[in-house]
PDB file of N, CA and C in Angstrom:
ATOM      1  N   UNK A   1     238.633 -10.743  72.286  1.00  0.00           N
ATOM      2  CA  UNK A   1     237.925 -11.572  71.331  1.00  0.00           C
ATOM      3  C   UNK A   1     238.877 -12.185  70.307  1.00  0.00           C
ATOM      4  N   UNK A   2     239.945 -11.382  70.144  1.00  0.00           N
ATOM      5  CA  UNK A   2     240.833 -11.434  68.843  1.00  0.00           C
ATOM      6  C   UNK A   2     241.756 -12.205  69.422  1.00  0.00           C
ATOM      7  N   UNK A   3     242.568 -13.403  69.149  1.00  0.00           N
ATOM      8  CA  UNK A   3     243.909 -13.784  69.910  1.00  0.00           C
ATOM      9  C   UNK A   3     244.870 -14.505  68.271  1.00  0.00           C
ATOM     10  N   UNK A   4     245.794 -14.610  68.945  1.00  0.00           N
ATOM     11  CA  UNK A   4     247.293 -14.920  67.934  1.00  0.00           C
ATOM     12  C   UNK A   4     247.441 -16.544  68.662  1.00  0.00           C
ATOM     13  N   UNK A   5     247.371 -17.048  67.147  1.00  0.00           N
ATOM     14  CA  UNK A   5     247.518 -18.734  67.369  1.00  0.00           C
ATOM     15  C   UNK A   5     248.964 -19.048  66.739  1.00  0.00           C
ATOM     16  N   UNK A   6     249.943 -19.014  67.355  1.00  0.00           N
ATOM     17  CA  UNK A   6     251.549 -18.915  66.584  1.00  0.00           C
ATOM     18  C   UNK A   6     251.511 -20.465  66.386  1.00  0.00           C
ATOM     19  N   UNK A   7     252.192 -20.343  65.053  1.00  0.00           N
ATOM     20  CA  UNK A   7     252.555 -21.331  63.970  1.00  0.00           C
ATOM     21  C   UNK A   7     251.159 -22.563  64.195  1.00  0.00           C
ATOM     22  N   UNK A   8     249.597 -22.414  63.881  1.00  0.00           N
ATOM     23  CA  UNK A   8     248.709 -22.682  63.841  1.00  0.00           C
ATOM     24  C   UNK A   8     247.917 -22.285  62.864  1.00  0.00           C
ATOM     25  N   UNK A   9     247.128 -23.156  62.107  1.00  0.00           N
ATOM     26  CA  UNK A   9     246.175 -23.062  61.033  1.00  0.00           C
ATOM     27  C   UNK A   9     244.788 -22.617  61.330  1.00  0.00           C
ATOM     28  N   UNK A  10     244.245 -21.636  61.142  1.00  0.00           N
ATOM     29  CA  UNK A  10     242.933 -21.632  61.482  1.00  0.00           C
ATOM     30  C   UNK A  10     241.231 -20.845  60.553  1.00  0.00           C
ATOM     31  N   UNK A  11     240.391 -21.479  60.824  1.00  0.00           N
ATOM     32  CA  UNK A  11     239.291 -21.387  60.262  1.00  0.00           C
ATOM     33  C   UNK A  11     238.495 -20.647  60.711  1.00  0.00           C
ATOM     34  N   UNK A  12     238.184 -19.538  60.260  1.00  0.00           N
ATOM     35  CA  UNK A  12     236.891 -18.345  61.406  1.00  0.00           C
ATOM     36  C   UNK A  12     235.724 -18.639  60.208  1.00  0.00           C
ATOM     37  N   UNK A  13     234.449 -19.071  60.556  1.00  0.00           N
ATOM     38  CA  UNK A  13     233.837 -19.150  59.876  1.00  0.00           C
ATOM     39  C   UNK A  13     232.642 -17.868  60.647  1.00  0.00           C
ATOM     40  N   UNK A  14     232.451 -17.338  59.244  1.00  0.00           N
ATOM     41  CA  UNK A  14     231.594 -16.346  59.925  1.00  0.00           C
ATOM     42  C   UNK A  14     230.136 -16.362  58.202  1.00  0.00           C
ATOM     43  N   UNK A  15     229.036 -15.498  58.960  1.00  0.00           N
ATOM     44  CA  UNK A  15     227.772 -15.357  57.907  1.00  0.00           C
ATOM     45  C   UNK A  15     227.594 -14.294  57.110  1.00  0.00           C
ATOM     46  N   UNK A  16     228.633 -13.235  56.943  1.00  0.00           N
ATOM     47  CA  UNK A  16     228.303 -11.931  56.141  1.00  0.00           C
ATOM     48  C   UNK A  16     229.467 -11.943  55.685  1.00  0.00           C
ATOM     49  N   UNK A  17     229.907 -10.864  54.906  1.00  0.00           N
ATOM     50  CA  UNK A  17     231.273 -10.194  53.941  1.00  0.00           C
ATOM     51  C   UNK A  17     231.562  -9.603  54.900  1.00  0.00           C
ATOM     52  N   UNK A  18     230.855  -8.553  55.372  1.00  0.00           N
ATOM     53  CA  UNK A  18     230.737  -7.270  56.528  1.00  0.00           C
ATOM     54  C   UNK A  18     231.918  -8.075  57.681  1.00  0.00           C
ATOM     55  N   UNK A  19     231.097  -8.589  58.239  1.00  0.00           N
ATOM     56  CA  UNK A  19     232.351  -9.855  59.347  1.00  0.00           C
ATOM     57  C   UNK A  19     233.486 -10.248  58.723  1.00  0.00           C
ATOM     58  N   UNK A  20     233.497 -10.743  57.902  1.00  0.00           N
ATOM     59  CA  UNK A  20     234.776 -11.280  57.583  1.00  0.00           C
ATOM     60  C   UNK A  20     235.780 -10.212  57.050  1.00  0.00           C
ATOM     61  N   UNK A  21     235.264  -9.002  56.757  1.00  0.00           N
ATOM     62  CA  UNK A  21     235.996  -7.655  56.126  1.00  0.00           C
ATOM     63  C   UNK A  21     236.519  -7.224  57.406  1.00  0.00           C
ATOM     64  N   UNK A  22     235.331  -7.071  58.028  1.00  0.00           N
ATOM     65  CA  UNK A  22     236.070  -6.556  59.875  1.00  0.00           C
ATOM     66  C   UNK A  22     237.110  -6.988  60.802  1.00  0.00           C
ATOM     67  N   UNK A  23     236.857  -8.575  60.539  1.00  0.00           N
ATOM     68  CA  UNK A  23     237.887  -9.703  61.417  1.00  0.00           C
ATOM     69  C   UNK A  23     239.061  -9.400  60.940  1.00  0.00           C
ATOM     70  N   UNK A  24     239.085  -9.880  59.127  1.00  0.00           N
ATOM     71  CA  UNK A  24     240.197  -9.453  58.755  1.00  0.00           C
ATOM     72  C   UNK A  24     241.182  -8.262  58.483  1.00  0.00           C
ATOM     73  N   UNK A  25     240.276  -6.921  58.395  1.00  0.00           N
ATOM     74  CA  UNK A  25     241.188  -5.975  59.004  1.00  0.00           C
ATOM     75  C   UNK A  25     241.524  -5.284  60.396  1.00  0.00           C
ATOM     76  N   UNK A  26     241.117  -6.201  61.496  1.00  0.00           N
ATOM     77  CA  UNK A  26     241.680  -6.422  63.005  1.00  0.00           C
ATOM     78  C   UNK A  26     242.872  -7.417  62.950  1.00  0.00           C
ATOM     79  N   UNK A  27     242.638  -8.735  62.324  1.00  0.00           N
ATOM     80  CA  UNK A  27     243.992  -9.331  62.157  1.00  0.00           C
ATOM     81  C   UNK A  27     245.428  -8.431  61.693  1.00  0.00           C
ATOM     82  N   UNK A  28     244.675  -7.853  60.484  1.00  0.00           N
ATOM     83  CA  UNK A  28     246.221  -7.420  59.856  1.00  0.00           C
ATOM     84  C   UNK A  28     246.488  -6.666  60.162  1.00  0.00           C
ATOM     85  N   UNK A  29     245.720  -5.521  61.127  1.00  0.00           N
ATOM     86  CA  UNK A  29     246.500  -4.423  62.082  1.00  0.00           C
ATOM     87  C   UNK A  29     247.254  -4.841  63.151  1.00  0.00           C
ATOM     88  N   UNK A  30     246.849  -6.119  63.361  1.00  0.00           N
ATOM     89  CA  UNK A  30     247.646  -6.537  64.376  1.00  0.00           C
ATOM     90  C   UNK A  30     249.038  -7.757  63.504  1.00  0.00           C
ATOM     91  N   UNK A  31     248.820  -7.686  62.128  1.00  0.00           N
ATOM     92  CA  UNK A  31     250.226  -8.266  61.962  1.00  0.00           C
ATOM     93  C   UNK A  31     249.718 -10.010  61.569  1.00  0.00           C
ATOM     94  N   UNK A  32     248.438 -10.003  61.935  1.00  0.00           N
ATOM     95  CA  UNK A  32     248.241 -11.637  62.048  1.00  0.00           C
ATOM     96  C   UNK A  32     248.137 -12.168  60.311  1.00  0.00           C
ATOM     97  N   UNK A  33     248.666 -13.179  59.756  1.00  0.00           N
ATOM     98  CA  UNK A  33     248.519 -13.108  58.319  1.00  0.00           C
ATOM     99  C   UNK A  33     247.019 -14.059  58.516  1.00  0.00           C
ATOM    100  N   UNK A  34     246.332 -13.409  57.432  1.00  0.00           N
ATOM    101  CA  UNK A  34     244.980 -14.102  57.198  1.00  0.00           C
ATOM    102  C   UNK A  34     244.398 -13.395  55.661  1.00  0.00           C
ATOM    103  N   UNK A  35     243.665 -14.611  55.542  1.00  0.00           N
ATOM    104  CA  UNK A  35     242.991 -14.084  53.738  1.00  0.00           C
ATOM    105  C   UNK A  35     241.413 -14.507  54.135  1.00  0.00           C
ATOM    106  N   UNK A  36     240.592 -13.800  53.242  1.00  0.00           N
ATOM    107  CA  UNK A  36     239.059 -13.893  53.319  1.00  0.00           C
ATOM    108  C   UNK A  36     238.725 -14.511  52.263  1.00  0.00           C
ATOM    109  N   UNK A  37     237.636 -15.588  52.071  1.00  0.00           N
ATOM    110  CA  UNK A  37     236.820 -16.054  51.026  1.00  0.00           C
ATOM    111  C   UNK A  37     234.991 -15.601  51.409  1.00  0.00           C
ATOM    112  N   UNK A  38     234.942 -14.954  50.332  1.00  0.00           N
ATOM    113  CA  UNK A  38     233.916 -14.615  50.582  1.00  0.00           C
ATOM    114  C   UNK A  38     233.128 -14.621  48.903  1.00  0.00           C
ATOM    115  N   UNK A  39     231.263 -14.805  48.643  1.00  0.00           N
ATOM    116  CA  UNK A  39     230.978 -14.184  47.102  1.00  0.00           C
ATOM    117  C   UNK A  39     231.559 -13.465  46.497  1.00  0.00           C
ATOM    118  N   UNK A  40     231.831 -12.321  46.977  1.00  0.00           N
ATOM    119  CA  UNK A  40     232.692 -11.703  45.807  1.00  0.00           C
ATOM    120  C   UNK A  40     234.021 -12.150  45.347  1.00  0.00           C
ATOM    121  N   UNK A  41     233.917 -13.749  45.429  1.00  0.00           N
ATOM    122  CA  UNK A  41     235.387 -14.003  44.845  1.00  0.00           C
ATOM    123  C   UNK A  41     235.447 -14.978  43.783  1.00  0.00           C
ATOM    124  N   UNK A  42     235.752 -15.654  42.666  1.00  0.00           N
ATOM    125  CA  UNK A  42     235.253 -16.796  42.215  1.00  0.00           C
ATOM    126  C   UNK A  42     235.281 -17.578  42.453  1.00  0.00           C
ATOM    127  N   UNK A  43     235.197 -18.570  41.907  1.00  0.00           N
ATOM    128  CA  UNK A  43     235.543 -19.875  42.481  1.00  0.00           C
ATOM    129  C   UNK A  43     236.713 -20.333  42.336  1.00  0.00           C
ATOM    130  N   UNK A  44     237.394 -20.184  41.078  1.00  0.00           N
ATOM    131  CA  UNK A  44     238.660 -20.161  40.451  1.00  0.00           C
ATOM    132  C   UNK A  44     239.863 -19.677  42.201  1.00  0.00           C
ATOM    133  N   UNK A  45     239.104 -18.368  42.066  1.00  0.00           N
ATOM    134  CA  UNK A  45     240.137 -17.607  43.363  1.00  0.00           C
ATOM    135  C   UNK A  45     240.101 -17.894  44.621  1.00  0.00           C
ATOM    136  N   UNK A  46     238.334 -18.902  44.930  1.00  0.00           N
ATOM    137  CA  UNK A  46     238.166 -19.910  46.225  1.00  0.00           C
ATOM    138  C   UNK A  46     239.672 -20.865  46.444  1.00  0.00           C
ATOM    139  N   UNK A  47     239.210 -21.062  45.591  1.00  0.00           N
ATOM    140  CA  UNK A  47     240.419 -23.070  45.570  1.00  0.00           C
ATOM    141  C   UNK A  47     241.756 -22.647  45.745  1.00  0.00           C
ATOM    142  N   UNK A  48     242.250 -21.173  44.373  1.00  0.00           N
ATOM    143  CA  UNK A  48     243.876 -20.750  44.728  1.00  0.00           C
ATOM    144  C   UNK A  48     243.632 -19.988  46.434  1.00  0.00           C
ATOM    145  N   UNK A  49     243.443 -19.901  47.129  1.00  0.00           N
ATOM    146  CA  UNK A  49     243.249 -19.564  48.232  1.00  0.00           C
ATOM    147  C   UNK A  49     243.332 -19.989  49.085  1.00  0.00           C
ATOM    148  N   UNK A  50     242.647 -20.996  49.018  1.00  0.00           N
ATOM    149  CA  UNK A  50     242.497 -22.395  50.122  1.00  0.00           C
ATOM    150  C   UNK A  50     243.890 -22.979  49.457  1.00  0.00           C
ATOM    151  N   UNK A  51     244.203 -23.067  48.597  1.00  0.00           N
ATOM    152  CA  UNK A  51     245.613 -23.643  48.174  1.00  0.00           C
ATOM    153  C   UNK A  51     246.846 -23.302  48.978  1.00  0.00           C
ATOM    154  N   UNK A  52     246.772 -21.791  48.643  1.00  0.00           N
ATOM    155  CA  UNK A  52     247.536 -20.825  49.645  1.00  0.00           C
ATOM    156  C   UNK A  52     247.378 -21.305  51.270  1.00  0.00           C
ATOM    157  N   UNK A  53     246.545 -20.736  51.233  1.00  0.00           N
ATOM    158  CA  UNK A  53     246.103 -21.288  53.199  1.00  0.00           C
ATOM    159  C   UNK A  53     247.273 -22.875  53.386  1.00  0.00           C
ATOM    160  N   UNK A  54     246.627 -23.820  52.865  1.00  0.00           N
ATOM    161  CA  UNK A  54     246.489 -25.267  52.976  1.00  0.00           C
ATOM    162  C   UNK A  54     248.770 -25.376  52.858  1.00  0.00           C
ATOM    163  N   UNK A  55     248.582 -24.463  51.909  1.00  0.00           N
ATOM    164  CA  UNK A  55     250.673 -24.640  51.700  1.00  0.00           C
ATOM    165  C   UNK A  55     251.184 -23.504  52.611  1.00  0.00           C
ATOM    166  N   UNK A  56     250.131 -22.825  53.648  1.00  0.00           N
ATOM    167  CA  UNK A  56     251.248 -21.908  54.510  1.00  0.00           C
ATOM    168  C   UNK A  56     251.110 -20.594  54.213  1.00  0.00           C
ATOM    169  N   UNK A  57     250.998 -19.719  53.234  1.00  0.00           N
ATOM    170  CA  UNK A  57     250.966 -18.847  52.641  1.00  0.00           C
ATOM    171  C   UNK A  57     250.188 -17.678  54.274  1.00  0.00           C
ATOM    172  N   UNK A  58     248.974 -18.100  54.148  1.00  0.00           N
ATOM    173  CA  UNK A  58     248.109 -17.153  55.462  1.00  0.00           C
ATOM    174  C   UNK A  58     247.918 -18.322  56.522  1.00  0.00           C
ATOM    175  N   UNK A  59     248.435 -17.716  57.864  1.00  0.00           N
ATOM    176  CA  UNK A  59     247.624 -18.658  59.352  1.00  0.00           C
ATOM    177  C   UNK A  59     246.097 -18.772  59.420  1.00  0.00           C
ATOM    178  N   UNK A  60     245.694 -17.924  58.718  1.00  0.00           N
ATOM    179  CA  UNK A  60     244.033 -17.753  59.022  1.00  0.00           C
ATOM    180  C   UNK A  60     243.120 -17.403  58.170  1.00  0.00           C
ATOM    181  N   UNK A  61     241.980 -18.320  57.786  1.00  0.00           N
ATOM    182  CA  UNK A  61     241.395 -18.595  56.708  1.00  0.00           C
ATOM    183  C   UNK A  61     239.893 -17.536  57.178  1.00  0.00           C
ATOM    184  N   UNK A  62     239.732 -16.777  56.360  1.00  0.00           N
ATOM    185  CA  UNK A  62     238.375 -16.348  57.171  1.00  0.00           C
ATOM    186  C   UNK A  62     237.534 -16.711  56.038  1.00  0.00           C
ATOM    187  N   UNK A  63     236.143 -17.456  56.526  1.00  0.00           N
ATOM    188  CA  UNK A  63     235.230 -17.611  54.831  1.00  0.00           C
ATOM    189  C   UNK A  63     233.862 -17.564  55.463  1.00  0.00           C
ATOM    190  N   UNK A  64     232.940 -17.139  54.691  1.00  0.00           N
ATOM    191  CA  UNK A  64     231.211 -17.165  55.104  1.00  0.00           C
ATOM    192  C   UNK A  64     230.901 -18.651  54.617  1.00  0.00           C
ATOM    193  N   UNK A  65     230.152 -19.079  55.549  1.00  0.00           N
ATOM    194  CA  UNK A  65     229.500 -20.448  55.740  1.00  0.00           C
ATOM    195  C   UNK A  65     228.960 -20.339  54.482  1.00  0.00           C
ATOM    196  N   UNK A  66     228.421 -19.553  53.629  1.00  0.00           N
ATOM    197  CA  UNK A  66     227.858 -20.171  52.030  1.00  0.00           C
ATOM    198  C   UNK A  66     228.792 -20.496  51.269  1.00  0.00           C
ATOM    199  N   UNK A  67     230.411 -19.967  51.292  1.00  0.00           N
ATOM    200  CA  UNK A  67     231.291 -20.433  50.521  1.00  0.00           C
ATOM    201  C   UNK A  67     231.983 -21.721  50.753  1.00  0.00           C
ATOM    202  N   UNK A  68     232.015 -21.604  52.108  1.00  0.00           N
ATOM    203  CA  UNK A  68     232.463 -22.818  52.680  1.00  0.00           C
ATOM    204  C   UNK A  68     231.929 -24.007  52.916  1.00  0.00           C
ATOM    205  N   UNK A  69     230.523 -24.562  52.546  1.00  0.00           N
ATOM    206  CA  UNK A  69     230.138 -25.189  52.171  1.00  0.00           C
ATOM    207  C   UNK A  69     230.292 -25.962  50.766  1.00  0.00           C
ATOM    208  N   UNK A  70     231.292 -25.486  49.980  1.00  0.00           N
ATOM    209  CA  UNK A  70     231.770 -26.031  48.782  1.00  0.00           C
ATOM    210  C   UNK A  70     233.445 -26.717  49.066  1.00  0.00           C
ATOM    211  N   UNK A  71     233.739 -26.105  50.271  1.00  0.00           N
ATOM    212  CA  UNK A  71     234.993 -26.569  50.014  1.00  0.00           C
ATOM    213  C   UNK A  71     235.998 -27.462  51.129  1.00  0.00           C
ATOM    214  N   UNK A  72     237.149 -27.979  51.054  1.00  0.00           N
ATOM    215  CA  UNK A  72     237.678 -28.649  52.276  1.00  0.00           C
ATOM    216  C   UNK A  72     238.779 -28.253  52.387  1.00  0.00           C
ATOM    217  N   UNK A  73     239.299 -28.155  53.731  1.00  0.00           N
ATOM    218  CA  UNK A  73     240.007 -27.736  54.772  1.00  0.00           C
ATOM    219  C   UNK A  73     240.987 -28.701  55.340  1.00  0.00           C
ATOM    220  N   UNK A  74     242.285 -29.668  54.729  1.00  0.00           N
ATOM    221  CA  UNK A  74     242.292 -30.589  55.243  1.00  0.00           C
ATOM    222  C   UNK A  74     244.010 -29.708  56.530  1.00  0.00           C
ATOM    223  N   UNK A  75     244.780 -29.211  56.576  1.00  0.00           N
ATOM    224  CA  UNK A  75     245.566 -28.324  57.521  1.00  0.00           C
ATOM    225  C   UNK A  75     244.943 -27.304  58.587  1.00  0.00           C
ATOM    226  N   UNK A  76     244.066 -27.616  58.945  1.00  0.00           N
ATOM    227  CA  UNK A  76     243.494 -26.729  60.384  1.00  0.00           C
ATOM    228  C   UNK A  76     243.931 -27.300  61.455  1.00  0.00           C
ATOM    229  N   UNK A  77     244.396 -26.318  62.717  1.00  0.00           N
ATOM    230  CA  UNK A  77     244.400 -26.644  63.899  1.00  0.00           C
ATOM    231  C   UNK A  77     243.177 -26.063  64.983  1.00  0.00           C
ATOM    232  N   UNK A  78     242.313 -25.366  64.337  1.00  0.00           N
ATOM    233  CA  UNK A  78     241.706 -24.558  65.253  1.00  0.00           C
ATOM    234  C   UNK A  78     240.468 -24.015  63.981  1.00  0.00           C
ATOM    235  N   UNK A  79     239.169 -24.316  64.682  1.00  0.00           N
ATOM    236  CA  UNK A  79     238.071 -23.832  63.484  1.00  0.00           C
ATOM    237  C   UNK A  79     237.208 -22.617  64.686  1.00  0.00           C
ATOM    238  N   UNK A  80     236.375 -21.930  64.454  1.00  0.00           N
ATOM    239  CA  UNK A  80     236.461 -20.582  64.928  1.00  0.00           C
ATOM    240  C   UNK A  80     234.696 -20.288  64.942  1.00  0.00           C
ATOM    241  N   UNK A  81     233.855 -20.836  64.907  1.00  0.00           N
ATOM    242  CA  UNK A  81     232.283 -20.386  64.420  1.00  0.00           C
ATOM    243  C   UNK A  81     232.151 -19.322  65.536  1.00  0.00           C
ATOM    244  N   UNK A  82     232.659 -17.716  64.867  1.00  0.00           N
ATOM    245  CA  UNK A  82     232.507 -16.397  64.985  1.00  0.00           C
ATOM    246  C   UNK A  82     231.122 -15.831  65.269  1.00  0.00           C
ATOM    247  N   UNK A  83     230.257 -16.694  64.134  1.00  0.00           N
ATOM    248  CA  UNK A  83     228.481 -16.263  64.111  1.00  0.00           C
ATOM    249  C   UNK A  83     228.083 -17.808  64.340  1.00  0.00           C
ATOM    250  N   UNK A  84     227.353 -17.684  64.982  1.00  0.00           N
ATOM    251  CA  UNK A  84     226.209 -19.236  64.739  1.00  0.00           C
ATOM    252  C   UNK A  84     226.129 -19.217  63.438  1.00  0.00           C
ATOM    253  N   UNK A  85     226.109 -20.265  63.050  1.00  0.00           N
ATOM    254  CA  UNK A  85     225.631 -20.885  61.596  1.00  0.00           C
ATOM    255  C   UNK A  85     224.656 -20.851  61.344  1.00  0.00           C
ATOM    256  N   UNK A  86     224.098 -20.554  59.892  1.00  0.00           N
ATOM    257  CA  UNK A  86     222.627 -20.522  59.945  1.00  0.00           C
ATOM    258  C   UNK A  86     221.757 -21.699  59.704  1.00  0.00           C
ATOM    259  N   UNK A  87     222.299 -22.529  59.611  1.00  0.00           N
ATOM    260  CA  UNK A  87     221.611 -24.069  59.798  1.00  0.00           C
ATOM    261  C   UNK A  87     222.158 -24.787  60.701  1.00  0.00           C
ATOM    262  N   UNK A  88     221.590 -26.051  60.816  1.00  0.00           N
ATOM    263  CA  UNK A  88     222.415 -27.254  61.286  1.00  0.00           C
ATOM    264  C   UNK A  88     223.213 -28.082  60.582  1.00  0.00           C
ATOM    265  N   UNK A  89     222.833 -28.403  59.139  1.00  0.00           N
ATOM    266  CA  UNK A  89     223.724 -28.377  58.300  1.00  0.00           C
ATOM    267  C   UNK A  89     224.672 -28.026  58.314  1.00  0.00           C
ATOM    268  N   UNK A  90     225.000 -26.864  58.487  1.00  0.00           N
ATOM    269  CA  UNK A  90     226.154 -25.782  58.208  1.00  0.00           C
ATOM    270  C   UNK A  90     227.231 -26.247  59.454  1.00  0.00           C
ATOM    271  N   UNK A  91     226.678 -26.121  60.880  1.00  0.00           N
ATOM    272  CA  UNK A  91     227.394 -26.925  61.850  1.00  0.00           C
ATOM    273  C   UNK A  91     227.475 -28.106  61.500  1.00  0.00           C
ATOM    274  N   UNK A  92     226.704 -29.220  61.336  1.00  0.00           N
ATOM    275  CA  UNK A  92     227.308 -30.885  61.505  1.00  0.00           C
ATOM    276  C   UNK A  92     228.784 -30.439  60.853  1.00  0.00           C
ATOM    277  N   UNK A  93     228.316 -29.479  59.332  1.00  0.00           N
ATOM    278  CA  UNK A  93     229.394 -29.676  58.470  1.00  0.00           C
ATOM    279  C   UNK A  93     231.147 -28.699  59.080  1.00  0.00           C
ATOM    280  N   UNK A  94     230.982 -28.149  59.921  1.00  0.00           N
ATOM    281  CA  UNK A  94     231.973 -27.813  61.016  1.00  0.00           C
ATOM    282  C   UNK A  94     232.397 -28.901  62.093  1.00  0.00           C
ATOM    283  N   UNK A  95     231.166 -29.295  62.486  1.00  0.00           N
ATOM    284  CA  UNK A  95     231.659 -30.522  63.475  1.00  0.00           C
ATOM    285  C   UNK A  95     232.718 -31.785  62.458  1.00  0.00           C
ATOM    286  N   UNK A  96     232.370 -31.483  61.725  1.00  0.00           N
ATOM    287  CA  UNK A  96     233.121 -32.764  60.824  1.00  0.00           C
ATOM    288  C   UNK A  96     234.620 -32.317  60.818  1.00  0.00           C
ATOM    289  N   UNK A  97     234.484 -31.071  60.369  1.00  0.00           N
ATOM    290  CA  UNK A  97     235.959 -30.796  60.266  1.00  0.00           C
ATOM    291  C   UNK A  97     236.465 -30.904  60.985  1.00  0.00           C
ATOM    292  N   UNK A  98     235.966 -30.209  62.030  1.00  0.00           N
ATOM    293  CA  UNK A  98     236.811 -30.356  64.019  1.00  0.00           C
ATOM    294  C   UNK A  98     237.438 -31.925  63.895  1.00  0.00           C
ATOM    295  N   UNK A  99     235.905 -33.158  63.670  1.00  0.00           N
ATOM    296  CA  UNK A  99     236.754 -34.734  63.822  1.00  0.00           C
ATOM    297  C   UNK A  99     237.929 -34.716  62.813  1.00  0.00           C
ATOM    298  N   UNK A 100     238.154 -34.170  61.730  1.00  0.00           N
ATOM    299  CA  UNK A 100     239.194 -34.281  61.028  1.00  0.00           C
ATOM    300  C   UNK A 100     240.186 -34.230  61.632  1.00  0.00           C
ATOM    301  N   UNK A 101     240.329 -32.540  62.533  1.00  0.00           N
ATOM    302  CA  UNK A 101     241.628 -32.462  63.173  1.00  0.00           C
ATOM    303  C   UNK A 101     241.408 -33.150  63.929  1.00  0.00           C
ATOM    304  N   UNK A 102     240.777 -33.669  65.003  1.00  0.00           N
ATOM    305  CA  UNK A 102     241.347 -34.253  66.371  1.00  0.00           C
ATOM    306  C   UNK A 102     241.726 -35.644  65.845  1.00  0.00           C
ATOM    307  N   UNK A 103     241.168 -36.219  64.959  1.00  0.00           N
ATOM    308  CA  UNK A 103     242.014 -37.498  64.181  1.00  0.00           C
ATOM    309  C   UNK A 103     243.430 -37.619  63.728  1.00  0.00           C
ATOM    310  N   UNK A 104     243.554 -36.382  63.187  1.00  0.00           N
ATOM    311  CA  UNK A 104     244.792 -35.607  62.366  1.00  0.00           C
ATOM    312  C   UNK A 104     245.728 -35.769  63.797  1.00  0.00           C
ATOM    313  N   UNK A 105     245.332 -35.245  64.912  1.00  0.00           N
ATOM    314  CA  UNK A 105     246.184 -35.126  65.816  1.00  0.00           C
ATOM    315  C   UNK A 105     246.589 -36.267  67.080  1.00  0.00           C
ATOM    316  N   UNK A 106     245.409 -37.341  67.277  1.00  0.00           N
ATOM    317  CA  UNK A 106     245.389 -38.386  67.811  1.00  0.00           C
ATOM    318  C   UNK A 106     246.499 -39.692  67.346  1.00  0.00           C
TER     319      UNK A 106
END
């Protein structure tokens, strides 16, 4: 389920803390660098995060679709919907990003 995307940016979007606590401590036993955004973080610590991510800092962004709905992603190579989304909303707003990269890369 778990794989290593070398020198690749990526987005696991998942719907609980629980998931994204789990994913991310399977990554880092295995060495993979990744950071979580999740409610319990502020917003302040959303943005330095995604900052981080966006300049290199972690390969792998893990965030719950309610946080991530506030924010943008413009360095992804690879977006990840772990859980179905709980809207359609929530997907278009994944599908968008996906056109970002394949633009980014075209």
């Amino acid at each position: 389920m778990f794989f290593y995307l070398e020198s690749q940016y990526c987005l696991i979007f998942v719907e609980t803390k629980q998931s994204a606590d789990d994913i991310g401590a399977v990554l880092a036993h295995k060495n993979v660098s990744n950071v979580i955004i999740h409610d319990d973080r502020t917003e302040k610590q959303c943005f330095e995060v995604v900052q981080e991510f966006t300049n290199g800092k972690y390969q792998i962004l893990i965030i719950t679709s309610n946080v991530a709905r506030h924010l943008e992603f413009p360095s992804v190579d690879c977006i990840v919907n772990y859980d179905l989304p709980d809207s359609i909303d929530f997907y278009s707003y994944c599908i968008s990003q996906t056109g970002k990269i394949i633009k980014k890369n075209v």
